[in-house]
Protein backbone atom coordinates (compact mmCIF):
# COMPACT_ATOMS: atom_id res chain seq x y z
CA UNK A 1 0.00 0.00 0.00
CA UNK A 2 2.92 2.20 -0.43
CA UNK A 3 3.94 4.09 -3.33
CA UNK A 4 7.46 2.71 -2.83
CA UNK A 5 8.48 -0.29 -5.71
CA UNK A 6 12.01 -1.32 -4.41
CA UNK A 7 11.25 -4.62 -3.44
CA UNK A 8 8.48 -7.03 -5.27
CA UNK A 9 7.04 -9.57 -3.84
CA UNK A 10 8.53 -13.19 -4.49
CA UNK A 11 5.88 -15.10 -6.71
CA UNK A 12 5.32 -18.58 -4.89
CA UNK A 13 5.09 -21.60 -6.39
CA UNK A 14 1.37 -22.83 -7.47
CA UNK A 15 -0.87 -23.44 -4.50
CA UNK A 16 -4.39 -25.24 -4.95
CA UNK A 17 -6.49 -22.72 -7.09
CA UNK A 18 -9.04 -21.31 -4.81
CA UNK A 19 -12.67 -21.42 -6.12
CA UNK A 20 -13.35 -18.61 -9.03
CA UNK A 21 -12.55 -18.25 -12.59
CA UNK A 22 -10.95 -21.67 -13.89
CA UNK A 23 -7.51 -20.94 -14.64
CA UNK A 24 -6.38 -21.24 -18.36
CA UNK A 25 -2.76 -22.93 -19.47
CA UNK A 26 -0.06 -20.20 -18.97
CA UNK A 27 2.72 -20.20 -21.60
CA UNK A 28 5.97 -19.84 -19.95
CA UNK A 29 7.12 -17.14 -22.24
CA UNK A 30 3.96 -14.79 -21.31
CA UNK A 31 3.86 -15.77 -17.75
CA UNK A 32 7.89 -14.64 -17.44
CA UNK A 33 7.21 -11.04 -18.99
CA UNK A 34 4.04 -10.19 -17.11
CA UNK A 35 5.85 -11.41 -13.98
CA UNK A 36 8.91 -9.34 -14.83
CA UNK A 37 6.54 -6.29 -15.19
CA UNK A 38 4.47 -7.00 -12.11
CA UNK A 39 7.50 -7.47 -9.60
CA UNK A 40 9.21 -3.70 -11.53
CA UNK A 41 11.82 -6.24 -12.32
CA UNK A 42 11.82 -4.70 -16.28
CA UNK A 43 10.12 -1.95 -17.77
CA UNK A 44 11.31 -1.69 -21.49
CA UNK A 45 11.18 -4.76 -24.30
CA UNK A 46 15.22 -5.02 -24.26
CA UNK A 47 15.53 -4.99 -20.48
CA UNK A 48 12.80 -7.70 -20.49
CA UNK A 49 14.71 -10.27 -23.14
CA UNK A 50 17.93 -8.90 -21.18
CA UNK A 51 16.52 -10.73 -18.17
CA UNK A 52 14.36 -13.40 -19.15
CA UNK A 53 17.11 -14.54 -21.60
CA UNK A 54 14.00 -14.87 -24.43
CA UNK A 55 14.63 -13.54 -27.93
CA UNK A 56 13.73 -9.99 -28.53
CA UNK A 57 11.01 -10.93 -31.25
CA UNK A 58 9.40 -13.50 -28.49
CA UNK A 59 9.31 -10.74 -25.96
CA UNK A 60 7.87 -8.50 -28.07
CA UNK A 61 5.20 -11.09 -29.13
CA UNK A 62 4.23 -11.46 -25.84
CA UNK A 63 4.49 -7.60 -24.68
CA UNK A 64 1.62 -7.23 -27.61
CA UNK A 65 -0.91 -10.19 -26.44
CA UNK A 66 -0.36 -9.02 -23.13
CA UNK A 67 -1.22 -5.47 -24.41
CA UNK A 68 -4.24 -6.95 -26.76
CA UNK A 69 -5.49 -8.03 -23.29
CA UNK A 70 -5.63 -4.79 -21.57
CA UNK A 71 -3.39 -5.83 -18.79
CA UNK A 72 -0.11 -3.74 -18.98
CA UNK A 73 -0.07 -0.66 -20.79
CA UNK A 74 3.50 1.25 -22.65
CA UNK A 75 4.05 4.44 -22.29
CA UNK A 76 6.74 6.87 -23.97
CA UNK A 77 8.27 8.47 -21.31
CA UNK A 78 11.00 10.89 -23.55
CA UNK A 79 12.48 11.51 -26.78
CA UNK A 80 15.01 9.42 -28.68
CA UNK A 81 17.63 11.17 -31.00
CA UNK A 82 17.32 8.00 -32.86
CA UNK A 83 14.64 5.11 -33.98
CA UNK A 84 11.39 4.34 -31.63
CA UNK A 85 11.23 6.80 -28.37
CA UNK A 86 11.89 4.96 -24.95
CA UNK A 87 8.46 3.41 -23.44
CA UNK A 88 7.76 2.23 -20.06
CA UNK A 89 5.49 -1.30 -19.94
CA UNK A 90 3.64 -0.90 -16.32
CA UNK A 91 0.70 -3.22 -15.16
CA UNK A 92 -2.47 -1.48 -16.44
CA UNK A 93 -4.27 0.30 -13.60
CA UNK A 94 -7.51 -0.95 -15.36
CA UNK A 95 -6.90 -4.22 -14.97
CA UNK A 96 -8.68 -5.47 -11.81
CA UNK A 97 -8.59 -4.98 -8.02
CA UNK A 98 -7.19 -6.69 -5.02
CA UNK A 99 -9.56 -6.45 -1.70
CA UNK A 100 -8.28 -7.02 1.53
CA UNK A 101 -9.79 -7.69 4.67
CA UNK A 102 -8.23 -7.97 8.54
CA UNK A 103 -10.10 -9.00 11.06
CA UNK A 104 -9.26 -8.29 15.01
CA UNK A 105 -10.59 -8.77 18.12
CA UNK A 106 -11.33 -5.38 18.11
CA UNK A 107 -12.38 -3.68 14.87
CA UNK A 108 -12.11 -4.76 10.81
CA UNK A 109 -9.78 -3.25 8.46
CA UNK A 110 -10.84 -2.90 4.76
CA UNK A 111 -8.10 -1.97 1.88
CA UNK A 112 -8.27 -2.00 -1.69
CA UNK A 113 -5.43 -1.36 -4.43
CA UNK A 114 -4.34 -1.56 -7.90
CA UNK A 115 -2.53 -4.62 -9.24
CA UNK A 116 0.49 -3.13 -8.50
CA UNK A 117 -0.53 -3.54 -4.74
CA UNK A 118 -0.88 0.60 -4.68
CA UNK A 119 -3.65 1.78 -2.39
CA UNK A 120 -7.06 3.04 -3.89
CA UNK A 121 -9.39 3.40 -0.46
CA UNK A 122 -9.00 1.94 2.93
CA UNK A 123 -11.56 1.91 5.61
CA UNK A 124 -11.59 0.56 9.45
CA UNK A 125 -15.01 -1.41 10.32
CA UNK A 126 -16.93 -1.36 13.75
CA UNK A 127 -17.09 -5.29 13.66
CA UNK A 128 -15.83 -6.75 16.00
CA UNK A 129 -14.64 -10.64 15.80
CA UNK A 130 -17.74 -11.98 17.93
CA UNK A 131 -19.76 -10.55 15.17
CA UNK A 132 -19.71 -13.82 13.43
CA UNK A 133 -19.18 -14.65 9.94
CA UNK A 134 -22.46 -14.13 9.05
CA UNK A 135 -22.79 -10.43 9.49
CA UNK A 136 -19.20 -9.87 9.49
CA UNK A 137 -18.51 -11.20 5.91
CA UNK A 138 -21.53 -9.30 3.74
CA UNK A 139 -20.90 -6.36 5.47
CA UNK A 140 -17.29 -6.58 4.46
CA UNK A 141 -18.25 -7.04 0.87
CA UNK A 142 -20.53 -4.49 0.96
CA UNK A 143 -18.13 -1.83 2.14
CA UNK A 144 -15.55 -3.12 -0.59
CA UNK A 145 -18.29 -2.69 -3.19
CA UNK A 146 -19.22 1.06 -2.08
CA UNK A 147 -15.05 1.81 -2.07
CA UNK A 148 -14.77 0.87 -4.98
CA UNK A 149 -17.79 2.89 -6.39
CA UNK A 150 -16.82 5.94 -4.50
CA UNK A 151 -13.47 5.51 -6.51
CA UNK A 152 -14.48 5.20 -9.60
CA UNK A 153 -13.70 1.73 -9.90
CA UNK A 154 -17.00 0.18 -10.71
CA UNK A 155 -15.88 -1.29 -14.01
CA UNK A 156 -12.31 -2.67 -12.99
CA UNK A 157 -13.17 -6.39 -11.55
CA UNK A 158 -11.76 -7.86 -8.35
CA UNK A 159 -9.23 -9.99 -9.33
CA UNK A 160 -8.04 -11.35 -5.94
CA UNK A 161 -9.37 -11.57 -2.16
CA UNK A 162 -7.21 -12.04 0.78
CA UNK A 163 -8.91 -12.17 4.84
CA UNK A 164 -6.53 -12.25 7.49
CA UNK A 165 -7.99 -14.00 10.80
CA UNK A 166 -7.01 -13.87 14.60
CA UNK A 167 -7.74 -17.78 14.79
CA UNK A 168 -5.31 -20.82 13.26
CA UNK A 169 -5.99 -21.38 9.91
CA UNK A 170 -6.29 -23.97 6.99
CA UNK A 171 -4.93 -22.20 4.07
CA UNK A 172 -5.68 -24.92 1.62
CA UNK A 173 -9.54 -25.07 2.34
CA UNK A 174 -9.86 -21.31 3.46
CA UNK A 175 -11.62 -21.31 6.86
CA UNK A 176 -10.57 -21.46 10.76
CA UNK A 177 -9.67 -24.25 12.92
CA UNK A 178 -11.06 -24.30 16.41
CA UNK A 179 -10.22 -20.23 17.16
CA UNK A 180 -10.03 -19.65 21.14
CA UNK A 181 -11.43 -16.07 20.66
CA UNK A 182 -13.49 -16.21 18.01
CA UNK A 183 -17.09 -18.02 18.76
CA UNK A 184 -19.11 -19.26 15.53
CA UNK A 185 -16.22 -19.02 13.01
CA UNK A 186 -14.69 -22.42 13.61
CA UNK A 187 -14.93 -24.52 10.31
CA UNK A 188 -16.37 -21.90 8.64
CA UNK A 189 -15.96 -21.68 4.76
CA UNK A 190 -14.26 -17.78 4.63
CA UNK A 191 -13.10 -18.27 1.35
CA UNK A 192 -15.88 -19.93 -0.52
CA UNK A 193 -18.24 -17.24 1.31
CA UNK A 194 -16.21 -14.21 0.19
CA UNK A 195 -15.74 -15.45 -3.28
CA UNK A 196 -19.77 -15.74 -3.52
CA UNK A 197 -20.05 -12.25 -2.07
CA UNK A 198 -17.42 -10.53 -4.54
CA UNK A 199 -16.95 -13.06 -6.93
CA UNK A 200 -13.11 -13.47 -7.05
CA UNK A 201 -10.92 -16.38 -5.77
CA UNK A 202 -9.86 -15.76 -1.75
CA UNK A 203 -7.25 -16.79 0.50
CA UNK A 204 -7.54 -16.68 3.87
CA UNK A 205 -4.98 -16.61 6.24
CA UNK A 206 -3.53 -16.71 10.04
CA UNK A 207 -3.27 -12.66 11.44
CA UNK A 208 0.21 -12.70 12.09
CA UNK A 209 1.55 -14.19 8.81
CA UNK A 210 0.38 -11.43 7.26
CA UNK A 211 2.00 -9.21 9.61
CA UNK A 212 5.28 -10.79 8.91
CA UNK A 213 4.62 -10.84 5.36
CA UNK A 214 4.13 -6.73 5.42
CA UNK A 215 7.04 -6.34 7.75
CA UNK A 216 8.80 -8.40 5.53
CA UNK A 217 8.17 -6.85 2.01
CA UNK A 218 7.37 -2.75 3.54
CA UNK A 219 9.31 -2.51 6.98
CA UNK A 220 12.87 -0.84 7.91
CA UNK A 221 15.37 -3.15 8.09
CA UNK A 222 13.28 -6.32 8.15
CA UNK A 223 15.84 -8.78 6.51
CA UNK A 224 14.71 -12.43 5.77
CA UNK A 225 14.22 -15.19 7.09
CA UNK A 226 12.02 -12.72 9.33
CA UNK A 227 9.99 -13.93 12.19
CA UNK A 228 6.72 -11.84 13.86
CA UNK A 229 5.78 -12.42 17.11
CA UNK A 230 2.21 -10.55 18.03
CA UNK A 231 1.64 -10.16 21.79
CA UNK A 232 -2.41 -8.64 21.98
CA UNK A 233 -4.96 -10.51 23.59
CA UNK A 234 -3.24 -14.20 22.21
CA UNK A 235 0.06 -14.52 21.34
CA UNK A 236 1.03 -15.74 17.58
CA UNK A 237 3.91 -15.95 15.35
CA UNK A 238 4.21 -15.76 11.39
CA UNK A 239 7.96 -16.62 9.79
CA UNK A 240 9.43 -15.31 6.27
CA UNK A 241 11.50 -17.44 4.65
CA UNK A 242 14.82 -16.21 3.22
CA UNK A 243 12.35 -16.82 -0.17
CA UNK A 244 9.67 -14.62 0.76
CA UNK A 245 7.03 -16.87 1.28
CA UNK A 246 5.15 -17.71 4.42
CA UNK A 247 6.24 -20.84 6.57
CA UNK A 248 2.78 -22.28 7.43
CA UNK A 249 3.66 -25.67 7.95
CA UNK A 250 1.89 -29.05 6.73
CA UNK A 251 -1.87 -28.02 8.26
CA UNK A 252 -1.36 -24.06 8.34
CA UNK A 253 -0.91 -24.34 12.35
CA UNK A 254 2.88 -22.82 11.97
CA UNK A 255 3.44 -20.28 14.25
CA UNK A 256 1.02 -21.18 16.94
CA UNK A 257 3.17 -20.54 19.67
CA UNK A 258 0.56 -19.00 22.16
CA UNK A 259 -0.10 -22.77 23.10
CA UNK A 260 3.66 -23.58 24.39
CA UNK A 261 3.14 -24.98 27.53
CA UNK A 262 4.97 -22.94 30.11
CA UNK A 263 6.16 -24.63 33.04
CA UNK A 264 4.94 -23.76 36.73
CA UNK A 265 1.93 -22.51 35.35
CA UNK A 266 -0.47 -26.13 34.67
CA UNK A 267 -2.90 -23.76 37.37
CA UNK A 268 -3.37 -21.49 34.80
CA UNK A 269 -6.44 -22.29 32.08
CA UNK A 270 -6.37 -20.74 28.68
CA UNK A 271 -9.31 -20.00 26.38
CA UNK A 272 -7.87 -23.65 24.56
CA UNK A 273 -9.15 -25.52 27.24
CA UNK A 274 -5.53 -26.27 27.97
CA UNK A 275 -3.39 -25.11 30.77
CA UNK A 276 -0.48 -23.60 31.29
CA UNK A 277 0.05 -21.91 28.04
CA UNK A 278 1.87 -19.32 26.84
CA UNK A 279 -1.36 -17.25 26.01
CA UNK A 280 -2.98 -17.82 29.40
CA UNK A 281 0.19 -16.50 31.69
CA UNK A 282 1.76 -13.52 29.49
CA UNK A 283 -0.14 -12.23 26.81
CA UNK A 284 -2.36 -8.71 27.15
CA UNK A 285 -4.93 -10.50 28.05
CA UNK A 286 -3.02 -12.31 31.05
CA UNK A 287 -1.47 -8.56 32.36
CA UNK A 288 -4.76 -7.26 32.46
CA UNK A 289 -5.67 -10.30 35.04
CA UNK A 290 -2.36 -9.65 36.59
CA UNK A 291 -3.19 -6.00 37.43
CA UNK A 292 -6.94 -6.32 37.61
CA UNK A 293 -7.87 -4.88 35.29
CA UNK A 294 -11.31 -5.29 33.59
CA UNK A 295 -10.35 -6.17 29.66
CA UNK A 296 -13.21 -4.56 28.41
CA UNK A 297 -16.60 -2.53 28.91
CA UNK A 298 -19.47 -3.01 27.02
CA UNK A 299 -18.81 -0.09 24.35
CA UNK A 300 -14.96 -0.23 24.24
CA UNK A 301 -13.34 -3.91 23.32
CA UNK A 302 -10.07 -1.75 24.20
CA UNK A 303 -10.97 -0.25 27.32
CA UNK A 304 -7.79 -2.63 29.26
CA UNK A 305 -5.27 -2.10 26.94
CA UNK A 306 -5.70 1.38 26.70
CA UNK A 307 -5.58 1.98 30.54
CA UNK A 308 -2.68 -0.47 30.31
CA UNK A 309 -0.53 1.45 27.77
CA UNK A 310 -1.47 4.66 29.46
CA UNK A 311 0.29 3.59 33.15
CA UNK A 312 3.37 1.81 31.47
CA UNK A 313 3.86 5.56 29.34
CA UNK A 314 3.43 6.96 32.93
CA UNK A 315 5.84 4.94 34.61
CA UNK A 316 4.05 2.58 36.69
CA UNK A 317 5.91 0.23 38.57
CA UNK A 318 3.42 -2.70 39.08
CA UNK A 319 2.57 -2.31 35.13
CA UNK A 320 6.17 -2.24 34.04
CA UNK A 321 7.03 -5.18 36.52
CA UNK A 322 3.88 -7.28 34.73
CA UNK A 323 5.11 -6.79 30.98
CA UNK A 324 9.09 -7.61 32.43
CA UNK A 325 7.46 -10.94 33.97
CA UNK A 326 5.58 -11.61 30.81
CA UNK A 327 8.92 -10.58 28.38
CA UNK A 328 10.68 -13.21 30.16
CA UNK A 329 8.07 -16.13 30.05
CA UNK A 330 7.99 -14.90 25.99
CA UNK A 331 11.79 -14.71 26.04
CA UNK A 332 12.41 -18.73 26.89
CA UNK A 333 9.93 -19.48 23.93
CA UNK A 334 11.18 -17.09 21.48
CA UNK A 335 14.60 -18.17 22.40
CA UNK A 336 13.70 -21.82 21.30
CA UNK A 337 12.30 -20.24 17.93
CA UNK A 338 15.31 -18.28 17.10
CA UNK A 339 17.44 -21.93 17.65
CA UNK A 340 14.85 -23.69 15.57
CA UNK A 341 14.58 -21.34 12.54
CA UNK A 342 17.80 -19.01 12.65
CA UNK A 343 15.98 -15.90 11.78
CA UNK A 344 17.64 -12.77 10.81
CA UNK A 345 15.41 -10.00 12.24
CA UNK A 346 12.59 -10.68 15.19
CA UNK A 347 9.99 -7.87 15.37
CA UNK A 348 7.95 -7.43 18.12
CA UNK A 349 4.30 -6.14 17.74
CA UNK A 350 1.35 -5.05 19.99
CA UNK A 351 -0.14 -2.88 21.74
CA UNK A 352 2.44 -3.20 24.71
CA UNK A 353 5.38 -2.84 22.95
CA UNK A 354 4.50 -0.11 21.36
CA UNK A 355 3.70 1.54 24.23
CA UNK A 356 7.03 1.06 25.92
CA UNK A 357 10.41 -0.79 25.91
CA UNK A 358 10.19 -3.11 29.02
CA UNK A 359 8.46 -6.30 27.23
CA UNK A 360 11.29 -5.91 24.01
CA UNK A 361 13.65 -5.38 26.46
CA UNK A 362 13.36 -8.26 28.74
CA UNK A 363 12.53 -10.70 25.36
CA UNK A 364 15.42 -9.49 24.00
CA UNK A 365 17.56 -10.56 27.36
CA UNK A 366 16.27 -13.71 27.81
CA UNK A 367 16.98 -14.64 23.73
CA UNK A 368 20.67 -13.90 23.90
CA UNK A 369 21.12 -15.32 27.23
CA UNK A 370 19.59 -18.71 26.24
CA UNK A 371 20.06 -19.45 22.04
CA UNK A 372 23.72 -19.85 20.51
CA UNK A 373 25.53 -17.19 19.52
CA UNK A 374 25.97 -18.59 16.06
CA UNK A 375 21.86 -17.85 16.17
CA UNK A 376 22.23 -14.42 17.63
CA UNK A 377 25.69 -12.87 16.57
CA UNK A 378 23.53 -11.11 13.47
CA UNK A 379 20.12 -11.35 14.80
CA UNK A 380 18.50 -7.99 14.93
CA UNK A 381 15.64 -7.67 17.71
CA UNK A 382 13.14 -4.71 17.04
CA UNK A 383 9.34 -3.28 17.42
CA UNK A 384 7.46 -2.90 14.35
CA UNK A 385 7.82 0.71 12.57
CA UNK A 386 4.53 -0.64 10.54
CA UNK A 387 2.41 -1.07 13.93
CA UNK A 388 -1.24 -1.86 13.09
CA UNK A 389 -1.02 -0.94 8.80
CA UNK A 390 1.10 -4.77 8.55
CA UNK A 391 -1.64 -6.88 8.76
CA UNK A 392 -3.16 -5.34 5.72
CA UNK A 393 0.30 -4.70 4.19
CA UNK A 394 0.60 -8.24 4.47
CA UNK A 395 -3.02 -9.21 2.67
CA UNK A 396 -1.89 -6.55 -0.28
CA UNK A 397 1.31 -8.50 -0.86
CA UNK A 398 -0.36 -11.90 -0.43
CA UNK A 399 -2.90 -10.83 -3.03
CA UNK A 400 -0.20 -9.54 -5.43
CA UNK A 401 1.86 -12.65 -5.15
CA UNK A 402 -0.93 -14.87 -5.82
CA UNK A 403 -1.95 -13.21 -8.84
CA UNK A 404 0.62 -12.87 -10.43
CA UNK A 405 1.42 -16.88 -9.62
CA UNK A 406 0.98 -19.08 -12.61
CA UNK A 407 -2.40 -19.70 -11.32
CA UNK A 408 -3.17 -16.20 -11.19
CA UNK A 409 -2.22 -15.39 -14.29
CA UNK A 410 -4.08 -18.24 -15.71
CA UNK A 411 -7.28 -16.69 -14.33
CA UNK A 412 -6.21 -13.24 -15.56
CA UNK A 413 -5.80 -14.63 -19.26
CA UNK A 414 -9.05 -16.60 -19.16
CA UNK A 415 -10.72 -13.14 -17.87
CA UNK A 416 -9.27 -10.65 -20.60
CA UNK A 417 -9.49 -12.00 -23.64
């Protein structure tokens, strides 16, 4: 969602194609130059065959079908002393729409952009995760539908969905798995429900993946493999791969770390129906407890974590010694994570950590005091500079990658013709 291009997302390889337009067969030839042009990789016809090692006349074949299609455009951007003036080949801003959608405990974030990933409108929802999917998805739709209208973007079809959930996920058939905090939603079919409502293929995925993924692609200094760890009312992790692709695993439950048992706390019981995990002894949710505080009041979901962040920016001792006791129990996990997957930068995000340094501080203690130094020696421990915008960073470049996968592209030829 920002104007910047210096990184592209990495296109991953083909996942199962969610429900939409079939794809059609993708030459290799056309799928290379539109890719090329999607990730600002090339821009001209000779810097194309330069990189793609294809024949100038090839290129230049494919450069017009793609152009016959409506889907990049070539503009002369100067004068040439000699022969053709210099043109620029960009993705055409008329080709389709992404939509994005992040859900939170607290409130719904709506986004939609360009093919390029550049932001058209954005909006933040009253809808709250309790909600349920049945009022919470049309309602969704419906607000993407009047953005895009207010925009002027009636005519240019949604070409790709992406919903990011607080809940664990199953990426390959689009709906939550048994989410602690979200009543109603488990099992529910996201994707097949969104593509009804705008009629383009979705992909649904865990919160913090998508976090990682924007911290990943837009942050400052967030070199891969990156790993996000999200302390809010659960506790969740998302990891980059030096690739740029997501880690989910074999089931999409990658990153769960909230449910790490903890030991010395089995007294504790966590929304799971476990005890003793991570969650249930050090995440917001758990401070709150700790200071009792109430988490909530009927008209503010945030009414806790506000009164929370306002004593640690004050100083208070009993706060600040609750998020140190809580950075610790985080540390010994995080520590194991950092041993396990060798990560390059860790970046913190929440509420609490953005509100002061005590819970990055005493994370960051624990990490280098327990993992190897041949795990730590470059490892670079940080907040988020994105803060709440990386969730839907992270749907924009999900929804960019996976269109312009050969999948993607296949549905994007079978569309403009």
């Amino acid at each position: 969602m920002h104007k910047e291009r210096e990184r592209r997302p990495a296109v991953p390889s083909a996942r199962p194609a969610p429900p939409g337009t079939p794809a059609q067969p993708v030459p290799v030839a056309l799928h290379t130059v539109l890719t090329l042009v999607a990730r600002s990789e090339a821009a001209s016809r000779a810097e194309i065959a330069r990189r793609s090692g294809l024949a100038r006349s090839t290129v230049g074949h494919q450069i017009d079908e793609l152009l016959r299609r409506g889907l990049i455009t070539e503009t002369v951007v100067g004068q040439s002393v000699r022969g053709r003036p210099p043109r620029t080949l960009t993705i055409s801003p008329e080709a389709g729409t992404l939509a994005v959608v992040f859900v939170s405990p607290e409130a719904t974030g709506v986004a939609v952009t360009d093919l390029n990933g550049d932001l058209i409108a954005q909006d933040t929802l009253d809808l709250r995760v309790e909600t349920g999917p049945d009022t919470l998805l049309p309602a969704v739709a419906e607000r993407v539908r009047t953005l895009l209208t207010e925009h002027g973007r009636t005519g240019s079809p949604v070409r790709q969905v992406v919903v990011g959930l607080p809940a664990p996920v199953d990426f390959v058939r689009g709906c939550p798995v048994r989410p602690p905090i979200m009543p109603g939603w488990d099992g529910f079919p996201v994707a097949a429900r969104m593509t009804e409502l705008l009629g383009a293929p979705t992909l649904v995925d865990n919160d913090v993946n998508l976090m990682a993924l924007g911290e990943a692609e837009r942050g400052t200094g967030g070199d891969v493999p990156l790993l996000c760890l999200s302390v809010g009312t659960g506790i969740g992790a998302g990891l980059v791969t030096a690739e740029g692709t997501v880690h989910r695993g074999a089931d999409g439950a990658a990153g769960d770390v909230g449910h790490t048992r903890v030991p010395g706390h089995d007294e504790v019981l966590c929304a799971c129906g476990k005890t003793g995990c991570l969650e249930a002894v050090a995440s917001c949710r758990a401070i709150l407890a700790a200071l009792d505080m109430p988490e909530h009041t009927p008209d503010d979901p945030a009414h806790g974590l506000r009164l929370l962040c306002e004593r640690l920016a004050n100083g208070d001792a009993q706060a600040l010694h609750e998020v140190g006791r809580a950075g610790v129990e985080i540390g010994e996990v995080v520590a194991i994570l950092v041993l396990a997957f060798n990560p390059r930068t860790l970046i913190l995000s929440g509420p609490v950590a953005d509100a002061c340094d005590e819970l990055l501080a005493s994370i960051r203690a624990v990490v280098y005091r327990r993992a190897l130094s041949l795990a730590t020696r470059k490892l670079v421990i940080t907040t988020s500079q994105l803060g709440a915008r990386a969730g839907l960073i992270g749907a924009v470049v999900l929804a960019v990658q996976q269109t312009f996968s050969r999948d993607g592209v296949g549905r994007l030829l079978g569309s403009a013709r």
